[in-house]
N, C-alpha and C. Protein backbone atom coordinates (compact mmCIF):
# COMPACT_ATOMS: atom_id res chain seq x y z
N UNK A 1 -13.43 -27.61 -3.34
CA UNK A 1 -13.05 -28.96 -2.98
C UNK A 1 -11.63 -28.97 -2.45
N UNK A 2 -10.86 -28.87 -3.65
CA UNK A 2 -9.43 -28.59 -3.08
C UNK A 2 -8.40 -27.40 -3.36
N UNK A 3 -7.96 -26.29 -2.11
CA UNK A 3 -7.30 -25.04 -2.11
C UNK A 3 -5.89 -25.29 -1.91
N UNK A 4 -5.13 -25.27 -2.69
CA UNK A 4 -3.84 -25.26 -2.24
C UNK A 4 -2.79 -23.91 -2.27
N UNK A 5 -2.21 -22.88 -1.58
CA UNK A 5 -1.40 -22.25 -1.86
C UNK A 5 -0.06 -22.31 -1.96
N UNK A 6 0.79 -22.54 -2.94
CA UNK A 6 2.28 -22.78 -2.77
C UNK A 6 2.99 -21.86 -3.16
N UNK A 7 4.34 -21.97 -2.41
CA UNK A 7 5.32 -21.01 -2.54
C UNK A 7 5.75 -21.53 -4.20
N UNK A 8 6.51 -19.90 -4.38
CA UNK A 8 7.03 -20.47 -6.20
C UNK A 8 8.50 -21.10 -5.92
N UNK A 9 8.56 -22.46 -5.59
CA UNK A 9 9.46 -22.59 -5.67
C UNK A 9 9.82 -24.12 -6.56
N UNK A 10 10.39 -24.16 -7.56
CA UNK A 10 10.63 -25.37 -8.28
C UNK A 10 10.30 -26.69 -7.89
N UNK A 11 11.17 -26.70 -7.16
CA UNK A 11 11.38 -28.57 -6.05
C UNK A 11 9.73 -28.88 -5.73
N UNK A 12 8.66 -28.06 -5.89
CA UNK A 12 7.38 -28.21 -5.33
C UNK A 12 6.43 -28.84 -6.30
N UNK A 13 7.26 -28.85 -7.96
CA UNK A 13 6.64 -28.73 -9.05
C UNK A 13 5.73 -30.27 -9.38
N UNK A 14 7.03 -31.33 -8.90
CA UNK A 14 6.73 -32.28 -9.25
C UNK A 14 5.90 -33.33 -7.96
N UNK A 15 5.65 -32.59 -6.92
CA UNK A 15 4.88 -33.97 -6.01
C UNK A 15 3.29 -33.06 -5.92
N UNK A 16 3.17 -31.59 -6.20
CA UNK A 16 2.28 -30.95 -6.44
C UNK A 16 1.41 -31.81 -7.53
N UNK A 17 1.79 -31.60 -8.53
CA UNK A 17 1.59 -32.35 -9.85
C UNK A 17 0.72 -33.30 -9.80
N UNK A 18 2.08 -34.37 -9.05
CA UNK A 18 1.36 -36.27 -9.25
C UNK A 18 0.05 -35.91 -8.28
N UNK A 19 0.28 -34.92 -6.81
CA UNK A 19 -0.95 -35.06 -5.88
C UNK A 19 -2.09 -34.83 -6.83
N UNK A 20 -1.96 -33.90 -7.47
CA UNK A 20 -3.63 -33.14 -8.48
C UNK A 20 -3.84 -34.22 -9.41
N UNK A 21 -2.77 -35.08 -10.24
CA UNK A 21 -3.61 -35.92 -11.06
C UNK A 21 -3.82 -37.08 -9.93
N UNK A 22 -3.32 -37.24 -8.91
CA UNK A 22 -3.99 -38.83 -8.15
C UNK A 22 -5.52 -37.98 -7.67
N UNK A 23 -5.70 -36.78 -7.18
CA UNK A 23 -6.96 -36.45 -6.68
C UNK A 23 -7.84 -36.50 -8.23
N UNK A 24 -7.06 -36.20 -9.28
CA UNK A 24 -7.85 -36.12 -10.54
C UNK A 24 -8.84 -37.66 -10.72
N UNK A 25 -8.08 -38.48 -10.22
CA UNK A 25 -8.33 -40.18 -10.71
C UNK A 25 -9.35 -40.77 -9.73
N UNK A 26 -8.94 -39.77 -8.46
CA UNK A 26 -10.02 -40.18 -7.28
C UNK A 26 -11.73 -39.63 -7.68
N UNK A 27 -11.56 -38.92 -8.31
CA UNK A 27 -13.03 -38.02 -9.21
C UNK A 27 -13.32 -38.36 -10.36
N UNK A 28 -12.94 -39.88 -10.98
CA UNK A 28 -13.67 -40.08 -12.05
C UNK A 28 -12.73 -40.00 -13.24
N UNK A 29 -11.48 -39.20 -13.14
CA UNK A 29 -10.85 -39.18 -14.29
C UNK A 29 -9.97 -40.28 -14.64
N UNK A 30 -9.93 -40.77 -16.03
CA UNK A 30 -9.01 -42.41 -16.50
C UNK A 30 -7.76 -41.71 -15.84
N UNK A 31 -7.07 -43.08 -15.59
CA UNK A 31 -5.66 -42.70 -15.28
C UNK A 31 -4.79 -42.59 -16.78
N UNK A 32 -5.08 -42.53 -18.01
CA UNK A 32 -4.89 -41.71 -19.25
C UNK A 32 -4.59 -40.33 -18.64
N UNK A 33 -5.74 -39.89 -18.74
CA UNK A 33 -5.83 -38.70 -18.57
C UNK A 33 -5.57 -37.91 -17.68
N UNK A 34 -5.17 -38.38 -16.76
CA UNK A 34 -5.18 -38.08 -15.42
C UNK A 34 -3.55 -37.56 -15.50
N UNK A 35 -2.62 -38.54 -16.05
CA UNK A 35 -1.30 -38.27 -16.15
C UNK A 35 -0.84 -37.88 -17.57
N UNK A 36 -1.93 -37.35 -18.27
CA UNK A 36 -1.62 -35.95 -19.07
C UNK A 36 -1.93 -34.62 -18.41
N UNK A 37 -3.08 -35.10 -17.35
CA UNK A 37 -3.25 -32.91 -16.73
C UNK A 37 -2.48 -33.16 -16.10
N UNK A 38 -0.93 -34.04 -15.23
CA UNK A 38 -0.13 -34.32 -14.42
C UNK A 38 1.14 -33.64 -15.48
N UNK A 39 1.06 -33.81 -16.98
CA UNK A 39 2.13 -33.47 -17.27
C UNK A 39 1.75 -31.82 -17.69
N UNK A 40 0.52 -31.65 -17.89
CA UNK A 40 -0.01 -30.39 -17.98
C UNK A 40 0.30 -28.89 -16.90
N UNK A 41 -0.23 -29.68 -15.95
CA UNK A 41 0.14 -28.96 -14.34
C UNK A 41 1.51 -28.84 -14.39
N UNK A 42 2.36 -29.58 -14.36
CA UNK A 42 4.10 -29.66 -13.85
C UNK A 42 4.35 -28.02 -14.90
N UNK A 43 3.90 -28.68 -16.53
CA UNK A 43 4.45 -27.61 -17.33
C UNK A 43 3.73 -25.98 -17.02
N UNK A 44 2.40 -26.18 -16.55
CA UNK A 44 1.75 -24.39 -16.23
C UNK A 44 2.61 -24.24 -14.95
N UNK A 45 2.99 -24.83 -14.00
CA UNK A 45 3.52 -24.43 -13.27
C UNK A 45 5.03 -24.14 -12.76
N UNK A 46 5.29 -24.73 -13.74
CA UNK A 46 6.99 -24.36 -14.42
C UNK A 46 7.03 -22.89 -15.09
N UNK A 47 6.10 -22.56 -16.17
CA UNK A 47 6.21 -21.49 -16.71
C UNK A 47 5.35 -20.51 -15.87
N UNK A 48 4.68 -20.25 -14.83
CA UNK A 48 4.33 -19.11 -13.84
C UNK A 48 5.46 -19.38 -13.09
N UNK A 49 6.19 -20.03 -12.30
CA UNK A 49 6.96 -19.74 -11.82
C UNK A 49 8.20 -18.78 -12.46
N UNK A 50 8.33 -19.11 -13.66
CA UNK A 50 9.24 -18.27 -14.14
C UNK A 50 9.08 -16.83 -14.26
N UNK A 51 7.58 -16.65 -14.21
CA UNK A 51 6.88 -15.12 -14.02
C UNK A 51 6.45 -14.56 -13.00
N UNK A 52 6.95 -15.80 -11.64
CA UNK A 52 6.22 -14.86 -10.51
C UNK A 52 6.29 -13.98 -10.43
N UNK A 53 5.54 -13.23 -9.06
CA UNK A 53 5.53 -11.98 -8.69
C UNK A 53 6.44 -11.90 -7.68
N UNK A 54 7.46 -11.03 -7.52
CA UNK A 54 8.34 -11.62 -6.42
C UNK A 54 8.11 -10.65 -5.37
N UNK A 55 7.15 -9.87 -4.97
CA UNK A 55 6.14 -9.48 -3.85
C UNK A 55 5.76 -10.48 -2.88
N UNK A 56 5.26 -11.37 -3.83
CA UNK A 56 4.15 -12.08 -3.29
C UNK A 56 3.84 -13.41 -4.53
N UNK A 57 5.25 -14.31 -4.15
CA UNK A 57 6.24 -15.42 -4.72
C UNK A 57 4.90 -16.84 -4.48
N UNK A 58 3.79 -16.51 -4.99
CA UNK A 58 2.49 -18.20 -4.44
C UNK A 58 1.96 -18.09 -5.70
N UNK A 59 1.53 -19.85 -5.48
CA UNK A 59 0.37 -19.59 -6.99
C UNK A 59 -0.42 -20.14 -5.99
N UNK A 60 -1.78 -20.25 -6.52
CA UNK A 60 -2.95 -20.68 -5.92
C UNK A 60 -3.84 -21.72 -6.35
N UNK A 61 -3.45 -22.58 -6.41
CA UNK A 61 -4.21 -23.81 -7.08
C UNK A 61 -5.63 -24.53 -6.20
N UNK A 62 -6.51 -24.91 -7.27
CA UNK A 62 -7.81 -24.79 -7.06
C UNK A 62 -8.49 -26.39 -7.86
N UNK A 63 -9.30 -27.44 -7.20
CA UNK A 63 -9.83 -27.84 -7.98
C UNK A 63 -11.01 -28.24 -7.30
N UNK A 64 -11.96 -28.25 -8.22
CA UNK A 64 -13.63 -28.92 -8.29
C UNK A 64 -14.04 -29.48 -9.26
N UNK A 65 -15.15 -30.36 -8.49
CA UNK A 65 -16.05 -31.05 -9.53
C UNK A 65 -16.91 -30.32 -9.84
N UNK A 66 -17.54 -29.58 -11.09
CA UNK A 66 -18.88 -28.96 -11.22
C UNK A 66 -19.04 -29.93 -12.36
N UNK A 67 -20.36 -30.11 -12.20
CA UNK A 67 -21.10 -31.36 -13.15
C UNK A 67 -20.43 -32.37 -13.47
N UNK A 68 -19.94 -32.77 -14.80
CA UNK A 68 -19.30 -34.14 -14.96
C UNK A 68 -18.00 -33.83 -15.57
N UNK A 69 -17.16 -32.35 -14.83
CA UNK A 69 -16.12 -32.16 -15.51
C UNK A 69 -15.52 -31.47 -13.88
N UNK A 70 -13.50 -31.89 -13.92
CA UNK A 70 -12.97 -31.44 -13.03
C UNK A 70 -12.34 -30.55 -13.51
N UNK A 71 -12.28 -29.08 -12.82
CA UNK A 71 -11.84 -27.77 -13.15
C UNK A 71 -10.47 -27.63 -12.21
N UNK A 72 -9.22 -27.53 -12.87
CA UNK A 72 -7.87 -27.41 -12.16
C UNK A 72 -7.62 -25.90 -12.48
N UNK A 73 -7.67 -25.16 -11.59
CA UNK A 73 -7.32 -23.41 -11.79
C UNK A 73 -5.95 -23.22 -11.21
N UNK A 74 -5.11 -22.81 -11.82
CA UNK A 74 -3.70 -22.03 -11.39
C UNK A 74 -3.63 -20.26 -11.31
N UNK A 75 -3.90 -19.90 -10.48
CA UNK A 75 -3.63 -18.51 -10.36
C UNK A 75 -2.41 -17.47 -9.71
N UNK A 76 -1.95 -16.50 -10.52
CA UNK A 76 -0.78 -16.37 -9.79
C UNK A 76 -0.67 -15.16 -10.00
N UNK A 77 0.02 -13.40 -9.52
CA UNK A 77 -0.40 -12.38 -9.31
C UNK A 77 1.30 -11.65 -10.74
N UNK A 78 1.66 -12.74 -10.81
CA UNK A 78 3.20 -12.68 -12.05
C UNK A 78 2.42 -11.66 -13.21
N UNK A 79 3.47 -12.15 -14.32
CA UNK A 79 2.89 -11.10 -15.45
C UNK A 79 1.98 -12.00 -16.39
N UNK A 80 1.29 -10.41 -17.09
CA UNK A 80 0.30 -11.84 -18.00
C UNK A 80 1.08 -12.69 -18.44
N UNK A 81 0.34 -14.11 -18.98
CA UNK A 81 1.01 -14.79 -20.00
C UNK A 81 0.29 -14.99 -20.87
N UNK A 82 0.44 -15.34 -22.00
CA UNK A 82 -0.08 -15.53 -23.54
C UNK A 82 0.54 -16.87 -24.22
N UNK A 83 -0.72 -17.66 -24.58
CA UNK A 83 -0.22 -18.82 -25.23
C UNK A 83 0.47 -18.76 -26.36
N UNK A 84 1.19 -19.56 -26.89
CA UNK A 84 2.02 -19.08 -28.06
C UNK A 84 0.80 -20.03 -29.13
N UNK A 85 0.70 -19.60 -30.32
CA UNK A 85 0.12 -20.66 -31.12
C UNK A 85 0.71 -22.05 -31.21
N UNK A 86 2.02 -22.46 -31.08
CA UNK A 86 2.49 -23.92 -30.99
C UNK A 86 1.98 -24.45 -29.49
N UNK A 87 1.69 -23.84 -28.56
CA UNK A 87 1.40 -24.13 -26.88
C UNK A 87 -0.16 -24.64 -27.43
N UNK A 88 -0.87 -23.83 -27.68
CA UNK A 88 -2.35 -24.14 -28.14
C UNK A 88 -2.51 -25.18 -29.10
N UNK A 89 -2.02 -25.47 -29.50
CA UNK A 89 -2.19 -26.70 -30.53
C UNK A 89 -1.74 -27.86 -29.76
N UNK A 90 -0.89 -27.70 -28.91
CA UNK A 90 -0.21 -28.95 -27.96
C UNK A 90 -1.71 -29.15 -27.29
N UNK A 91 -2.28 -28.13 -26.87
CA UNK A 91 -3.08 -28.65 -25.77
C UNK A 91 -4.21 -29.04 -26.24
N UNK A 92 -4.46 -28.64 -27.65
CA UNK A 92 -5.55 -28.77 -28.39
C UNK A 92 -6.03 -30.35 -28.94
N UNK A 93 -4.64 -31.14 -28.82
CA UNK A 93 -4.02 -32.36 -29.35
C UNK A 93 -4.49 -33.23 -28.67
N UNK A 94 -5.19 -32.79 -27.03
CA UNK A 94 -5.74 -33.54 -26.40
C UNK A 94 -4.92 -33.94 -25.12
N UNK A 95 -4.61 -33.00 -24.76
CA UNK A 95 -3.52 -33.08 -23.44
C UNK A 95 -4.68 -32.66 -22.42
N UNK A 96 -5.53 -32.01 -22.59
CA UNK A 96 -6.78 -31.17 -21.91
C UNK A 96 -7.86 -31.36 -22.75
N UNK A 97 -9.61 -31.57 -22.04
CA UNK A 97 -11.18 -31.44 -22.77
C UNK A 97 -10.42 -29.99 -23.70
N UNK A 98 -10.56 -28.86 -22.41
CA UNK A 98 -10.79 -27.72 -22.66
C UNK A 98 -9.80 -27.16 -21.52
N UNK A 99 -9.25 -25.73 -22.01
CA UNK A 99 -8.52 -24.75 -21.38
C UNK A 99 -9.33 -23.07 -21.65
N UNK A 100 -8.96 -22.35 -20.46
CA UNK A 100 -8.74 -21.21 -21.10
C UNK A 100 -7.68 -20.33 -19.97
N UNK A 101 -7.25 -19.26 -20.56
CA UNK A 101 -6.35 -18.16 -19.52
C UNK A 101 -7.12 -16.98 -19.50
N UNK A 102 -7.15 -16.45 -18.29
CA UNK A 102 -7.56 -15.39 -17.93
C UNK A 102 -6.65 -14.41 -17.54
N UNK A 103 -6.19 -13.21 -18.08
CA UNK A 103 -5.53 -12.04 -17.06
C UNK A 103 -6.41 -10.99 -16.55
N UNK A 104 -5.75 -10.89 -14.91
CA UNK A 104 -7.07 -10.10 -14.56
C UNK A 104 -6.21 -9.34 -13.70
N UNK A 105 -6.40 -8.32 -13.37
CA UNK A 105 -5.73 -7.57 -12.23
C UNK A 105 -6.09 -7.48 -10.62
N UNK A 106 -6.71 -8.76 -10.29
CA UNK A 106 -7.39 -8.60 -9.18
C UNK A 106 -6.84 -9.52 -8.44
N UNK A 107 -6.81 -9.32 -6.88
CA UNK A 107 -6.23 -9.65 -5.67
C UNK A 107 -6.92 -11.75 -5.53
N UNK A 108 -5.34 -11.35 -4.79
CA UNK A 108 -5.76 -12.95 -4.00
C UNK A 108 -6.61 -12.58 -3.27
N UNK A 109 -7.52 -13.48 -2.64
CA UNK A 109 -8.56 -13.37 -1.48
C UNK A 109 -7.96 -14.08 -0.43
């Protein structure tokens, strides 16, 4: 649905953001919720930036509708990251349905 590639650069953090939760709201999601994955996004993409890869300085943001849930993917080629147990409980609290992280060693396409 929607591909975005951005450079890692800070200043991008916050109109990136509001764009994904206004497309979030355009697909069904409350505007509740919408401007919690808004504060969600700003913060995953604050902390990959701090890990880019400075090769190849983009994250790759991704969203779709599959069934009656919108999937926001951040991918970025930096170092793994690992939730801390206080991070997981934040998100667990209902900032997000559901999350998960993947590290994978495989190429942008």
């Amino acid at each position: 649905m929607i591909h975005l590639k951005i450079l890692c650069d800070p200043t991008m953090i916050p109109d990136t953001a509001v764009y994904l939760s206004k497309v979030a709201e355009k697909y069904g999601v409350s505007e509740r919720k919408a401007h919690m994955a808004c504060f969600v996004i700003e913060t995953i993409l604050e902390l990959r930036m701090q890990e880019a890869d400075q090769k190849e300085p983009v994250l790759l943001l991704d969203v779709k509708k599959e069934k009656n849930e919108l999937l926001i993917s951040i991918t970025d080629k930096g170092l793994p990251y690992v939730l801390t147990d206080y991070q997981k409980m934040i998100l667990k609290k209902g900032l997000v349905d559901r999350f998960y992280f993947e590290n994978t060693t495989g190429a942008f396409s």
